[in-house]
C-alpha atoms as a PDB file:
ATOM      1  CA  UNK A   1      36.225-126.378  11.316  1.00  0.00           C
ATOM      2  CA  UNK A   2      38.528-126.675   8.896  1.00  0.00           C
ATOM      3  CA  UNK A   3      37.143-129.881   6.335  1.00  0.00           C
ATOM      4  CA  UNK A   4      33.838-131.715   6.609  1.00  0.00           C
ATOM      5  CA  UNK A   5      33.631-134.781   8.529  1.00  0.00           C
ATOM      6  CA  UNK A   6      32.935-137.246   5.747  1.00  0.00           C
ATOM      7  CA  UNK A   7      33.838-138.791   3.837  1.00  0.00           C
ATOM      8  CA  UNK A   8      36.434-139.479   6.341  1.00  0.00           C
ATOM      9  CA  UNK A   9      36.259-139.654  10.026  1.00  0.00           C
ATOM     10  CA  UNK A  10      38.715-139.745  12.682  1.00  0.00           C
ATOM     11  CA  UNK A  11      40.999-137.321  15.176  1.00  0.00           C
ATOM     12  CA  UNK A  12      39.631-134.118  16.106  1.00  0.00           C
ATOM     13  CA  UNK A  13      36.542-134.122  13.136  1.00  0.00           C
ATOM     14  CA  UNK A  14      35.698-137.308  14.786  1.00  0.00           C
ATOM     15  CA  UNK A  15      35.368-134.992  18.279  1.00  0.00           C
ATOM     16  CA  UNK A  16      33.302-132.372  16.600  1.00  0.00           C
ATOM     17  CA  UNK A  17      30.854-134.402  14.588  1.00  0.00           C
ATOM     18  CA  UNK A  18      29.878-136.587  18.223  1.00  0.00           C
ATOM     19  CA  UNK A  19      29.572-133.672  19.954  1.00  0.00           C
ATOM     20  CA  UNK A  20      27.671-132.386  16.768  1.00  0.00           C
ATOM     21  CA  UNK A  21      24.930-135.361  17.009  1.00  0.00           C
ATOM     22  CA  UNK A  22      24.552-135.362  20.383  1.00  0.00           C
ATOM     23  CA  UNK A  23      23.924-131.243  20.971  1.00  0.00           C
ATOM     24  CA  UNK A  24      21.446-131.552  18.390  1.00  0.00           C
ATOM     25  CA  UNK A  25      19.369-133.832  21.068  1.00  0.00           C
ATOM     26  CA  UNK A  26      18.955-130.765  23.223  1.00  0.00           C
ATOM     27  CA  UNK A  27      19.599-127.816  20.772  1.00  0.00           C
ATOM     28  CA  UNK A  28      19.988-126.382  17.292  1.00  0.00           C
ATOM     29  CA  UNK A  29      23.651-126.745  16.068  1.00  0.00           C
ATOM     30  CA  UNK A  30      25.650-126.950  13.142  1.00  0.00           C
ATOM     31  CA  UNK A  31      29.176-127.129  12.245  1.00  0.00           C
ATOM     32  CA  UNK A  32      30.460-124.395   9.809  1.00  0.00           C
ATOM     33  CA  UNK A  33      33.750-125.634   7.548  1.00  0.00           C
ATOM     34  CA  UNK A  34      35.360-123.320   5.581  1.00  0.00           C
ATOM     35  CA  UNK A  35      36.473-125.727   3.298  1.00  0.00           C
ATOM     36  CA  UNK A  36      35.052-129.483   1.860  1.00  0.00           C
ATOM     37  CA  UNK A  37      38.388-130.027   0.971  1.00  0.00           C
ATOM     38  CA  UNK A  38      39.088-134.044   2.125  1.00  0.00           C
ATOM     39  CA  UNK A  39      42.685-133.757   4.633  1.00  0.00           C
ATOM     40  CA  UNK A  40      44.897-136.171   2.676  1.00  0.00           C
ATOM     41  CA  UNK A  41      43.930-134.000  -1.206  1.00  0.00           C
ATOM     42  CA  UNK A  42      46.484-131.886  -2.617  1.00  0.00           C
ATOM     43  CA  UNK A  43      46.774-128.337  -1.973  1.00  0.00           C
ATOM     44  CA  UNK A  44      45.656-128.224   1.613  1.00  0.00           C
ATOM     45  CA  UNK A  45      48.914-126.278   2.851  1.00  0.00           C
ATOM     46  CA  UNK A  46      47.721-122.868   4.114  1.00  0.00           C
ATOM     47  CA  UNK A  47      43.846-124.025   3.654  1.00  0.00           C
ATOM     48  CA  UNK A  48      42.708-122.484   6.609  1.00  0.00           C
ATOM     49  CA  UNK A  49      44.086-118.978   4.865  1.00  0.00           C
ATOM     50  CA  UNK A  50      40.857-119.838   3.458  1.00  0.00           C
ATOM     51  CA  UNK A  51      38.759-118.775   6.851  1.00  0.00           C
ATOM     52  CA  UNK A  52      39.411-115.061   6.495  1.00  0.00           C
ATOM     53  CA  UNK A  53      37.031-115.064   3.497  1.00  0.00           C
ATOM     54  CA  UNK A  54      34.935-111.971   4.049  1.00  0.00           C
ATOM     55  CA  UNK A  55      32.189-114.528   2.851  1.00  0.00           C
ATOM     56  CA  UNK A  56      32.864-117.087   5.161  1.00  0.00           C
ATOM     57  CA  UNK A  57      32.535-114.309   8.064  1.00  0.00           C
ATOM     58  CA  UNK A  58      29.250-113.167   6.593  1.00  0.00           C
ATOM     59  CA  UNK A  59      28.372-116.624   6.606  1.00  0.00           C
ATOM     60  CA  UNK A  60      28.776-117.188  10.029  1.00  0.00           C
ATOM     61  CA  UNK A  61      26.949-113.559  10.680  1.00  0.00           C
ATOM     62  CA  UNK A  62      24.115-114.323   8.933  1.00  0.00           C
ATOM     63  CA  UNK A  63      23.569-117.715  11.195  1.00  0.00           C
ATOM     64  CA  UNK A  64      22.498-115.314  13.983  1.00  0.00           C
ATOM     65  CA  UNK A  65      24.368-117.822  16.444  1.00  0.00           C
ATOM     66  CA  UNK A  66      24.477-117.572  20.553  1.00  0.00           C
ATOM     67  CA  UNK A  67      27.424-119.223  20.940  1.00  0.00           C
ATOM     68  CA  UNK A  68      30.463-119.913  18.545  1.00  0.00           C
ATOM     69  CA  UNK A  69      32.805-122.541  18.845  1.00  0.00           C
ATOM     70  CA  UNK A  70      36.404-122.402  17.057  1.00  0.00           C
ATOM     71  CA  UNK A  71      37.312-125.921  17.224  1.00  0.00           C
ATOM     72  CA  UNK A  72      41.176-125.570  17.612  1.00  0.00           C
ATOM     73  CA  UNK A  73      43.109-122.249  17.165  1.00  0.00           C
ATOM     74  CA  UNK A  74      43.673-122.574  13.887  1.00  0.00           C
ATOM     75  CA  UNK A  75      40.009-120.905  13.456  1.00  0.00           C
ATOM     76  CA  UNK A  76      40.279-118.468  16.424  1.00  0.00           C
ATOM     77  CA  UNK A  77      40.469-115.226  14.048  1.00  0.00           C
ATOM     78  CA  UNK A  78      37.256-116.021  11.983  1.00  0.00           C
ATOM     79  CA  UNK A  79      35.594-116.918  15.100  1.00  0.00           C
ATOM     80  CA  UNK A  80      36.390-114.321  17.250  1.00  0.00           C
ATOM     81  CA  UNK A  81      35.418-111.452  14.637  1.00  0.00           C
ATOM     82  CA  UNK A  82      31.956-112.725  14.056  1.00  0.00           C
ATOM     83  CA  UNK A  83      31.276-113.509  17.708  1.00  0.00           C
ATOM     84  CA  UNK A  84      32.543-108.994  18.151  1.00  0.00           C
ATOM     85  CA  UNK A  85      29.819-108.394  15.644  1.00  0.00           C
ATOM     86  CA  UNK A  86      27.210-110.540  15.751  1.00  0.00           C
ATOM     87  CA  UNK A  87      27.652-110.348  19.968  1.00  0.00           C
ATOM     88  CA  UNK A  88      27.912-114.246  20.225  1.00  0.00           C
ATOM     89  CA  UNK A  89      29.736-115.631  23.032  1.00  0.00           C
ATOM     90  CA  UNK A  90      33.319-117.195  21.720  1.00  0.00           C
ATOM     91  CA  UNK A  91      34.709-120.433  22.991  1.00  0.00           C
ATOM     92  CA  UNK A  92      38.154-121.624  22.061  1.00  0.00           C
ATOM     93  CA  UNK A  93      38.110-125.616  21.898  1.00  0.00           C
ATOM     94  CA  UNK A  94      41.692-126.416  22.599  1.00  0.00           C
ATOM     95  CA  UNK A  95      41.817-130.343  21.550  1.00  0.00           C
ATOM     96  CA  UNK A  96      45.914-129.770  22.765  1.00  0.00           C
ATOM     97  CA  UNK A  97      47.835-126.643  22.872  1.00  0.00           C
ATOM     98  CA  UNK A  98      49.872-127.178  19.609  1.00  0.00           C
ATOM     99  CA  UNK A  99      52.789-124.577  20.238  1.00  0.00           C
ATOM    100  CA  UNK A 100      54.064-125.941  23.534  1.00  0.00           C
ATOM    101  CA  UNK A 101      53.660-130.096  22.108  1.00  0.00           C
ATOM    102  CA  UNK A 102      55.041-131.853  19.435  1.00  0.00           C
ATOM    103  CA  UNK A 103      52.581-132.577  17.341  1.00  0.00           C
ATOM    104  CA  UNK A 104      54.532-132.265  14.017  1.00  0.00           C
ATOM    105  CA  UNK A 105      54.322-128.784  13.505  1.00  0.00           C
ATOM    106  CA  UNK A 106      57.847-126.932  12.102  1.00  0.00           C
ATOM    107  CA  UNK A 107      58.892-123.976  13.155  1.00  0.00           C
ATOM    108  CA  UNK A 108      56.898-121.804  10.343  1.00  0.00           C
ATOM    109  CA  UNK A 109      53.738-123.829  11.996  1.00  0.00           C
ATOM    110  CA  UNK A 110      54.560-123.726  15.575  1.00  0.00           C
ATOM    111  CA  UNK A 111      54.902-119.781  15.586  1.00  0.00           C
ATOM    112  CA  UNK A 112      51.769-119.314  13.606  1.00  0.00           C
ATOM    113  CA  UNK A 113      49.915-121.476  16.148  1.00  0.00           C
ATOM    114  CA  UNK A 114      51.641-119.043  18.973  1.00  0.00           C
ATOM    115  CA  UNK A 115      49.845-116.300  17.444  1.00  0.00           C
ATOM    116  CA  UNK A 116      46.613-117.697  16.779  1.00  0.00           C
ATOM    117  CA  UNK A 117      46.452-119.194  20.582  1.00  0.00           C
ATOM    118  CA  UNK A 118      47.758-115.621  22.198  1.00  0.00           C
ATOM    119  CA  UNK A 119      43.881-114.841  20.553  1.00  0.00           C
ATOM    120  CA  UNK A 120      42.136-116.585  23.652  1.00  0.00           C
ATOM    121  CA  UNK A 121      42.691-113.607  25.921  1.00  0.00           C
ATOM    122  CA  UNK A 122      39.590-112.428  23.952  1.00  0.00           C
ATOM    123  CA  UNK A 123      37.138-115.681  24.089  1.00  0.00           C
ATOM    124  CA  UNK A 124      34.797-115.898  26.669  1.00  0.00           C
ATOM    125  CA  UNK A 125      35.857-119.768  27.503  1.00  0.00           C
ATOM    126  CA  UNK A 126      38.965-121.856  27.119  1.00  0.00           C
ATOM    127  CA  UNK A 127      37.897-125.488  26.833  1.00  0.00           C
ATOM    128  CA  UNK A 128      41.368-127.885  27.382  1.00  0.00           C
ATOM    129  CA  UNK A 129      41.205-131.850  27.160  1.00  0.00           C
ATOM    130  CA  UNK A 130      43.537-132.392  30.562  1.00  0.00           C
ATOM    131  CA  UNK A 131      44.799-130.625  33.764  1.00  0.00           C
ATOM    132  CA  UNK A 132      48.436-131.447  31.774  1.00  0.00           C
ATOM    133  CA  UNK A 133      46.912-129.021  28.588  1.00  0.00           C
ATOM    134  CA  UNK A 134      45.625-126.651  31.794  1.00  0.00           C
ATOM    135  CA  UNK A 135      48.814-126.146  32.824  1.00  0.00           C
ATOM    136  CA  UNK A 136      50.962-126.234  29.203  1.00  0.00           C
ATOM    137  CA  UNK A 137      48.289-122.962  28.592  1.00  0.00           C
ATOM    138  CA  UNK A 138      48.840-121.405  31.797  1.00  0.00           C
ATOM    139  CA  UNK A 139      45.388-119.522  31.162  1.00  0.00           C
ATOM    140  CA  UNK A 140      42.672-120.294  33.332  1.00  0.00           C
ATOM    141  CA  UNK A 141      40.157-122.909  31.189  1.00  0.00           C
ATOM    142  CA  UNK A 142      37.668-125.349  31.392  1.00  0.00           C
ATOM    143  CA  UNK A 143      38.312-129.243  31.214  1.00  0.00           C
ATOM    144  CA  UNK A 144      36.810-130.596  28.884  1.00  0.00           C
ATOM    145  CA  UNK A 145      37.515-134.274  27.764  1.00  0.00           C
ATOM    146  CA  UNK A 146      38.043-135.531  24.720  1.00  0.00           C
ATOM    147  CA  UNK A 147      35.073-137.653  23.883  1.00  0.00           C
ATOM    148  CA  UNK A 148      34.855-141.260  21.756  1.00  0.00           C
ATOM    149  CA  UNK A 149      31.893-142.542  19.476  1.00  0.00           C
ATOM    150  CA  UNK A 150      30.610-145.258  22.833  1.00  0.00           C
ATOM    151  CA  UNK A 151      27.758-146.495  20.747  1.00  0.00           C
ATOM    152  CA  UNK A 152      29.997-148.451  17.995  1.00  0.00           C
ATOM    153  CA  UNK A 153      31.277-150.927  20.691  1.00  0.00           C
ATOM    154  CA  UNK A 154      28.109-152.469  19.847  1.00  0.00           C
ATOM    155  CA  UNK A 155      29.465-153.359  16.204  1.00  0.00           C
ATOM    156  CA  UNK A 156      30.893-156.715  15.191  1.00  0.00           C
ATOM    157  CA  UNK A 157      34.885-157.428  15.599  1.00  0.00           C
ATOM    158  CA  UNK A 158      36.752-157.556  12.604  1.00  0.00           C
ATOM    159  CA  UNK A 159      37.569-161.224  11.947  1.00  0.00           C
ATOM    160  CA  UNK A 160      41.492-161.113  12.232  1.00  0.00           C
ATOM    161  CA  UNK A 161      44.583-163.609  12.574  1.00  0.00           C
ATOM    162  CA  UNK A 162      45.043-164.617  16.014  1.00  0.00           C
ATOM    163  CA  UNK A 163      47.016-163.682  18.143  1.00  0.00           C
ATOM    164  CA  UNK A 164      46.618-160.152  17.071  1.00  0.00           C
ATOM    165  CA  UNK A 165      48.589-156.844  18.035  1.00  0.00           C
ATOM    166  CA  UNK A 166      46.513-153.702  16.968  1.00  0.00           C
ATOM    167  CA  UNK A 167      47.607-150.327  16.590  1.00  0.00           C
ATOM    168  CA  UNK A 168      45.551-147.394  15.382  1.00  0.00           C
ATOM    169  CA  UNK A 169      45.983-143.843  14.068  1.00  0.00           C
ATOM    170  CA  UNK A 170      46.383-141.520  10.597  1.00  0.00           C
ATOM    171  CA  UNK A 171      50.188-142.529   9.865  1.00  0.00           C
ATOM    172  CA  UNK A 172      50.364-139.390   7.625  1.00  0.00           C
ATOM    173  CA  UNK A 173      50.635-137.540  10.794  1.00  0.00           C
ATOM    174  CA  UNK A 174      54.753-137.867  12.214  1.00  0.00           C
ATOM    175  CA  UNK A 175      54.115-139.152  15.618  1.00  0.00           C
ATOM    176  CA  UNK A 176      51.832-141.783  14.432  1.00  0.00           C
ATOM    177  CA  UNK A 177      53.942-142.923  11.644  1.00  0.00           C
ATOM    178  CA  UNK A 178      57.158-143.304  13.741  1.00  0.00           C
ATOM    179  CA  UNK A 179      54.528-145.318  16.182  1.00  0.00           C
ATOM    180  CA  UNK A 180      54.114-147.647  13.101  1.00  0.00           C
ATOM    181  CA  UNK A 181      57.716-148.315  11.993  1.00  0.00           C
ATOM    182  CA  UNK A 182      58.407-149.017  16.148  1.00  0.00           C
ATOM    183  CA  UNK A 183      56.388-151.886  15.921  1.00  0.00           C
ATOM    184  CA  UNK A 184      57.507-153.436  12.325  1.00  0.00           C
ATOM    185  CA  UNK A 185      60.367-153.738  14.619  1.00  0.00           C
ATOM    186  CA  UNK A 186      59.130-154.620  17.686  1.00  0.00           C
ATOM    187  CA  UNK A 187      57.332-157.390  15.556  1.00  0.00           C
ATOM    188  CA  UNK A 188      60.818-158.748  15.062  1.00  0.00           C
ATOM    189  CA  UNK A 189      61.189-158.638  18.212  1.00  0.00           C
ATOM    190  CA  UNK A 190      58.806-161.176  19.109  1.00  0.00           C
ATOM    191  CA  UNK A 191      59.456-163.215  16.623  1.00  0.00           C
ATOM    192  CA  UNK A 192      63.289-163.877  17.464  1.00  0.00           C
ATOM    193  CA  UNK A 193      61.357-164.395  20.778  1.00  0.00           C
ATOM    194  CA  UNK A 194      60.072-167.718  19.244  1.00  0.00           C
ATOM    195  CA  UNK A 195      56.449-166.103  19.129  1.00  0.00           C
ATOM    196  CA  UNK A 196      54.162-165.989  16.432  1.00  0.00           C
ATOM    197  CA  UNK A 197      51.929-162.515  16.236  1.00  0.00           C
ATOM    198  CA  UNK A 198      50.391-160.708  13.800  1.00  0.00           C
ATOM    199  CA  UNK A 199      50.522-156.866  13.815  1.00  0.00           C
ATOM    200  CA  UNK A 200      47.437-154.904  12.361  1.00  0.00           C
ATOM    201  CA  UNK A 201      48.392-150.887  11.461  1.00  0.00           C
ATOM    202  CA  UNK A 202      44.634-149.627  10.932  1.00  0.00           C
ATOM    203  CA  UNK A 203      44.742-146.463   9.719  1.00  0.00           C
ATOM    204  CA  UNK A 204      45.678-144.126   6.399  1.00  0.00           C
ATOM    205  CA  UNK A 205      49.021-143.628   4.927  1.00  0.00           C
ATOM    206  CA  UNK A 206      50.564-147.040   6.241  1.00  0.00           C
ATOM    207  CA  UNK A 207      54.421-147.898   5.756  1.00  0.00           C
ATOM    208  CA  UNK A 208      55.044-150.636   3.076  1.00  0.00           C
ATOM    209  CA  UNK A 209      54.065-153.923   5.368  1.00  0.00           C
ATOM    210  CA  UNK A 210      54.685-158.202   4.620  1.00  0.00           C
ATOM    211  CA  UNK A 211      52.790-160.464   6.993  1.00  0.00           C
ATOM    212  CA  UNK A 212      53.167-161.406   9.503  1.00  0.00           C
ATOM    213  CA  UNK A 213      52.578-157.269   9.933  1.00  0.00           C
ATOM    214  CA  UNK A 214      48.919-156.281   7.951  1.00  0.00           C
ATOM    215  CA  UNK A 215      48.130-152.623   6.719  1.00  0.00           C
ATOM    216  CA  UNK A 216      44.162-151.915   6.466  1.00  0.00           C
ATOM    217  CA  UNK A 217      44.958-148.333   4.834  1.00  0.00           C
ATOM    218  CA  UNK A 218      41.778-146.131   5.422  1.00  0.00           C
ATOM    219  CA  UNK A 219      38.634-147.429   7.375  1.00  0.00           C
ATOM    220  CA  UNK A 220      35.160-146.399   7.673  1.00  0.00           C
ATOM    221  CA  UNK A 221      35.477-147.484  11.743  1.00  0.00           C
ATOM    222  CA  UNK A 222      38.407-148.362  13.877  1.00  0.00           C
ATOM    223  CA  UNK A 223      36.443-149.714  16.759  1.00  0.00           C
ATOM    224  CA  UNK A 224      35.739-153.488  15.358  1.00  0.00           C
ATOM    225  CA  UNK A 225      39.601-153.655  14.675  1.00  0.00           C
ATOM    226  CA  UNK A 226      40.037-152.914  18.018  1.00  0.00           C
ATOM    227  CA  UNK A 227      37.468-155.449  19.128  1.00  0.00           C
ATOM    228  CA  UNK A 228      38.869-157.896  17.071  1.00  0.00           C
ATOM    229  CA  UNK A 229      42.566-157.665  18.832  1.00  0.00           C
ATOM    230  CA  UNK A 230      43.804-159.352  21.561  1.00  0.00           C
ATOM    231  CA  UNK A 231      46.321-156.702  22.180  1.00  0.00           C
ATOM    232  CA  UNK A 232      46.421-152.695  21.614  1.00  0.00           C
ATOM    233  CA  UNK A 233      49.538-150.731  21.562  1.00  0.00           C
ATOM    234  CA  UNK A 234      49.832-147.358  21.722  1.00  0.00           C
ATOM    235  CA  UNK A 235      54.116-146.638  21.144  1.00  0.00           C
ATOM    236  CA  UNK A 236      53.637-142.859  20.772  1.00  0.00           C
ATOM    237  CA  UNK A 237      57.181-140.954  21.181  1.00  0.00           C
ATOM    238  CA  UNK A 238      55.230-137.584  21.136  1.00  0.00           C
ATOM    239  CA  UNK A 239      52.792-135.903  20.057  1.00  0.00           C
ATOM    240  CA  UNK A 240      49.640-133.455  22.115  1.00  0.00           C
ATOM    241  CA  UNK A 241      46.701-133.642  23.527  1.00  0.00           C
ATOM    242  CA  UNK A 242      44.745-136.623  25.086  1.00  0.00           C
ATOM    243  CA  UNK A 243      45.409-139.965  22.951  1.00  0.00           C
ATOM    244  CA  UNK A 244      41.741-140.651  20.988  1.00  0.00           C
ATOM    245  CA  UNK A 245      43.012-144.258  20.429  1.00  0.00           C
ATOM    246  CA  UNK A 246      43.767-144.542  23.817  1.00  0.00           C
ATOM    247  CA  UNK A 247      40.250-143.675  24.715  1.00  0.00           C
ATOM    248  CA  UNK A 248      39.077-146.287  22.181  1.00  0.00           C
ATOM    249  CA  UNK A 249      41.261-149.017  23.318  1.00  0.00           C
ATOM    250  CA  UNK A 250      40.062-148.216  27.297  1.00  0.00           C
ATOM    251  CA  UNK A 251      36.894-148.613  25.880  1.00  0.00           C
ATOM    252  CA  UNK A 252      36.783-151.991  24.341  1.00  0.00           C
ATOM    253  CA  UNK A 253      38.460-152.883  27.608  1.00  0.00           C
ATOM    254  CA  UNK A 254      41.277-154.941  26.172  1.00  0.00           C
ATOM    255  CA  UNK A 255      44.990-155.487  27.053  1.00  0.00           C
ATOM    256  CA  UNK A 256      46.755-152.194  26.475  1.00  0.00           C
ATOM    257  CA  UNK A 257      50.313-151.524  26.363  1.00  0.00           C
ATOM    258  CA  UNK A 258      51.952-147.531  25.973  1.00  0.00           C
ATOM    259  CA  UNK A 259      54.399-145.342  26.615  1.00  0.00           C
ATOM    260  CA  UNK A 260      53.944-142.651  29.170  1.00  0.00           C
ATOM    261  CA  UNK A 261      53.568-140.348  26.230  1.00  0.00           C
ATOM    262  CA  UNK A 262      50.709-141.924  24.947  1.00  0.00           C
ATOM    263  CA  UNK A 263      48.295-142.013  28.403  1.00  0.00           C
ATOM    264  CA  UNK A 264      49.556-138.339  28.722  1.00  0.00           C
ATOM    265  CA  UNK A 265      46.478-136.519  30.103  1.00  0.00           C
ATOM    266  CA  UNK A 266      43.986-139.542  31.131  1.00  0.00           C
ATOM    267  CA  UNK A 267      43.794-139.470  34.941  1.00  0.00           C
ATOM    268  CA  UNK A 268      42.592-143.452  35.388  1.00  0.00           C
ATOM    269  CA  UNK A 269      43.603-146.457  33.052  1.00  0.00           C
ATOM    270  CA  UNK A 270      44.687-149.787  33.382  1.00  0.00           C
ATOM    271  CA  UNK A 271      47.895-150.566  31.089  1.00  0.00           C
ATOM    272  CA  UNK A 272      50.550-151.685  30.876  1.00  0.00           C
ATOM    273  CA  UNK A 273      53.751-149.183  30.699  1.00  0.00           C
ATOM    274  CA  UNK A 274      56.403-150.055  28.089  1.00  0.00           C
ATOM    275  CA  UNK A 275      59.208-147.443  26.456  1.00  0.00           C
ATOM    276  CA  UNK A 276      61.638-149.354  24.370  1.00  0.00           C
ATOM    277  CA  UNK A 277      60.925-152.231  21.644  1.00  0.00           C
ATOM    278  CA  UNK A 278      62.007-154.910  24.087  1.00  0.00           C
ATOM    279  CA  UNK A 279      59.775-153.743  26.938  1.00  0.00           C
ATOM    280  CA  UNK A 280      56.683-154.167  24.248  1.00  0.00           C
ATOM    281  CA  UNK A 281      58.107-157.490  23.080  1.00  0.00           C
ATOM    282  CA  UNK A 282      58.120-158.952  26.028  1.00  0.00           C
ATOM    283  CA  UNK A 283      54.962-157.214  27.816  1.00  0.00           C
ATOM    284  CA  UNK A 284      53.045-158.710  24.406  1.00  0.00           C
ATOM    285  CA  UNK A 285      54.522-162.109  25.200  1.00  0.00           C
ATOM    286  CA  UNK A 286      53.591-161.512  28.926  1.00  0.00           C
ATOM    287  CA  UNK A 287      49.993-160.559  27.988  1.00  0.00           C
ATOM    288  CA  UNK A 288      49.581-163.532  25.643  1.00  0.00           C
ATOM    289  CA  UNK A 289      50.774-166.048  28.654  1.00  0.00           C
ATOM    290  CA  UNK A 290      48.677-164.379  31.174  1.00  0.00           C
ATOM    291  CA  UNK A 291      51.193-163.233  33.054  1.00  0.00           C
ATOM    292  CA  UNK A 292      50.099-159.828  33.277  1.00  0.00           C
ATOM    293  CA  UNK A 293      47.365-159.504  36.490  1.00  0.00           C
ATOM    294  CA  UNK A 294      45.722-155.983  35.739  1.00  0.00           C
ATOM    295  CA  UNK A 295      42.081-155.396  35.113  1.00  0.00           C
ATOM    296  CA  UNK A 296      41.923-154.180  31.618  1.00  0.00           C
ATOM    297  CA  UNK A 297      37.612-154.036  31.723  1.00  0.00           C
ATOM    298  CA  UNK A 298      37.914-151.548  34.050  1.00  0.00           C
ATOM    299  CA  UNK A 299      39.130-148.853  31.596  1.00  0.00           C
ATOM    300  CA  UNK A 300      35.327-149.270  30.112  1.00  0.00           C
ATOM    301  CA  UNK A 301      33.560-147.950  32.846  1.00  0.00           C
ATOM    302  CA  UNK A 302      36.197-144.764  33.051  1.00  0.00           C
ATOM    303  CA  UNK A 303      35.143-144.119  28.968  1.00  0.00           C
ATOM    304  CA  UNK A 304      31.486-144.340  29.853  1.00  0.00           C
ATOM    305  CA  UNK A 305      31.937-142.110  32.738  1.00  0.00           C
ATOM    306  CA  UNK A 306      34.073-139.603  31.209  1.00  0.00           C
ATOM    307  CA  UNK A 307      34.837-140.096  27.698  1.00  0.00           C
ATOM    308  CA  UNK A 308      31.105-140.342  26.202  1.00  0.00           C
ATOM    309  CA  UNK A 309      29.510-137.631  23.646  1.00  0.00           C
ATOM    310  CA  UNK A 310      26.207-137.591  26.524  1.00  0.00           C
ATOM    311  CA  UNK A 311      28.733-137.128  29.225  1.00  0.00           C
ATOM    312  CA  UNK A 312      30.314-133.877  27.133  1.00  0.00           C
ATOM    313  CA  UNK A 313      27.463-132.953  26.015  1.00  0.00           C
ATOM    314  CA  UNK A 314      25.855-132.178  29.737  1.00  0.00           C
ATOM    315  CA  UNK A 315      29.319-130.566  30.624  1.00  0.00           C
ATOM    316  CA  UNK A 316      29.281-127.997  27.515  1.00  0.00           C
ATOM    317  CA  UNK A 317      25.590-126.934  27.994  1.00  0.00           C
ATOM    318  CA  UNK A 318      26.512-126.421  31.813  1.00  0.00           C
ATOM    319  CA  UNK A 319      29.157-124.027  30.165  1.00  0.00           C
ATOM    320  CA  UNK A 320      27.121-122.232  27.775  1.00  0.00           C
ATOM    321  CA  UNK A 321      24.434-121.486  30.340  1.00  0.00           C
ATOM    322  CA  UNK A 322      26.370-119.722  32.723  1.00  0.00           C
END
């Protein structure tokens, strides 16, 4: 991995550190970063140079692993050469395949990630989070879904202003922050609508927000926002991979509205489809009226079945076994 899980959680770390705590139920495991470095400090441009450290190799050597996992292609190379010499099996976890989606990446980035993903000719498994990622590769690979933390839909909902909209995501990353500026305006929407909503962007690097939208900035847990709402949203333009907030919103099994872009990947879920500012205007109006007849609480029972850390888990020791 690239930076430690804490102290901030969330997106692929998030993935890593469940799967983390619940392999360590049924075997010894650890997660190796190559640097502490938080994701939002200066100076993390080219970090993961910092994985060709002869050290960091050693390191990895020395841990006298079975099986090593580069989470992402971004730490194939370091990876692959310790699993030649220490004769560890390699598995390439592909959490999207980052040179064929948008997912922010220029061209200087997208070419770099070419390179590092023509590397998995030489793992011994290919995990992918969707038959859509499957077939983007065009390698033969394992699917392996992305998983959600299930045990903090237990926590308490945030206490919020009702009626409220909730949207979720890291708005330093493009396709997120585009998602948040959508619905500033799609809140306008509504409101010339003669509806009165409030929007909740939970999540770091916010736009500049006045109620009736709110900006939480950084939180420890999205899951009693999303608890708290009486609407998600999900208006993702682009971006790779299966949708984590997606998976969190299914989970809580509330009203959810998204593009197609968004549910991109997830085989079952109940939503509502919605591509332009007045189609999630009016679906949010439609939702609020219940005029909307689709059974959102069946999206939990999908999560449980599929989306879980135990349900991984059981899949990726299957794999390792073999």
């Amino acid at each position: 991995m690239m930076e430690t899980i804490y102290p901030q959680r969330g997106g692929i770390h998030e993935q890593v550190y469940l799967l983390l705590r619940e392999l360590k139920k049924y075997e010894d495991a650890e997660i190796i970063a190559y640097s502490k470095r938080n994701v939002e400090e200066k100076g993390k441009s080219l970090l993961w140079l910092r994985e060709m450290s002869p050290f960091f190799i050693d390191r990895i050597i020395k841990g006298k692993y079975d099986v090593l996992v580069s989470e992402t292609a971004w730490a194939i190379l370091p990876t692959l050469i310790s699993s030649k010499l220490s004769k560890a099996d390699c598995i390439l976890h592909l959490h999207s395949i980052e040179s064929k989606q948008d997912v922010g990446l220029g061209m200087f980035g997208r070419n770099i990630i070419r390179f590092l993903e023509s590397f998995s000719d030489y793992c011994n498994t290919i995990l992918v989070p969707s038959e859509n990622d499957a077939k983007l590769l065009k390698k033969k690979a394992i699917i392996f879904p992305n998983i959600i933390d299930t045990d903090a839909f237990n926590e308490k909902p945030q206490d919020l202003k009702k009626p409220a909209v909730v949207f979720v995501g890291g708005m330093g990353y493009p396709p997120n922050r585009e998602a948040a500026e959508f619905l500033i305006r799609v809140s306008k929407r509504v409101q010339e609508m003669g509806r009165n909503v409030n929007f909740y962007l939970v999540g770091p690097s916010p736009p500049q927000v006045s109620p009736p939208i709110y900006a939480t900035g950084y939180v420890r847990s999205t899951i009693p926002y999303i608890l708290g709402a009486d609407i998600c949203v999900a208006p993702l333009k682009r971006g790779g991979g299966v949708k984590l907030k997606v998976l969190e919103y299914m989970g809580s099994g509330k009203p959810i509205i998204a593009t197609k872009k968004a549910v991109e990947g997830i085989e079952k879920i109940n939503y509502v489809n919605a591509e332009t500012e007045e189609d999630f205007a009016t679906a949010i109006i439609n939702i609020l009226e219940d005029k909307t007849n689709i059974n959102f609480e069946e999206n939990k029972e999908i999560v449980m079945n599929n989306h879980s850390p135990k349900s991984a888990v059981q899949k990726f020791l299957e794999v390792i076994k073999k």
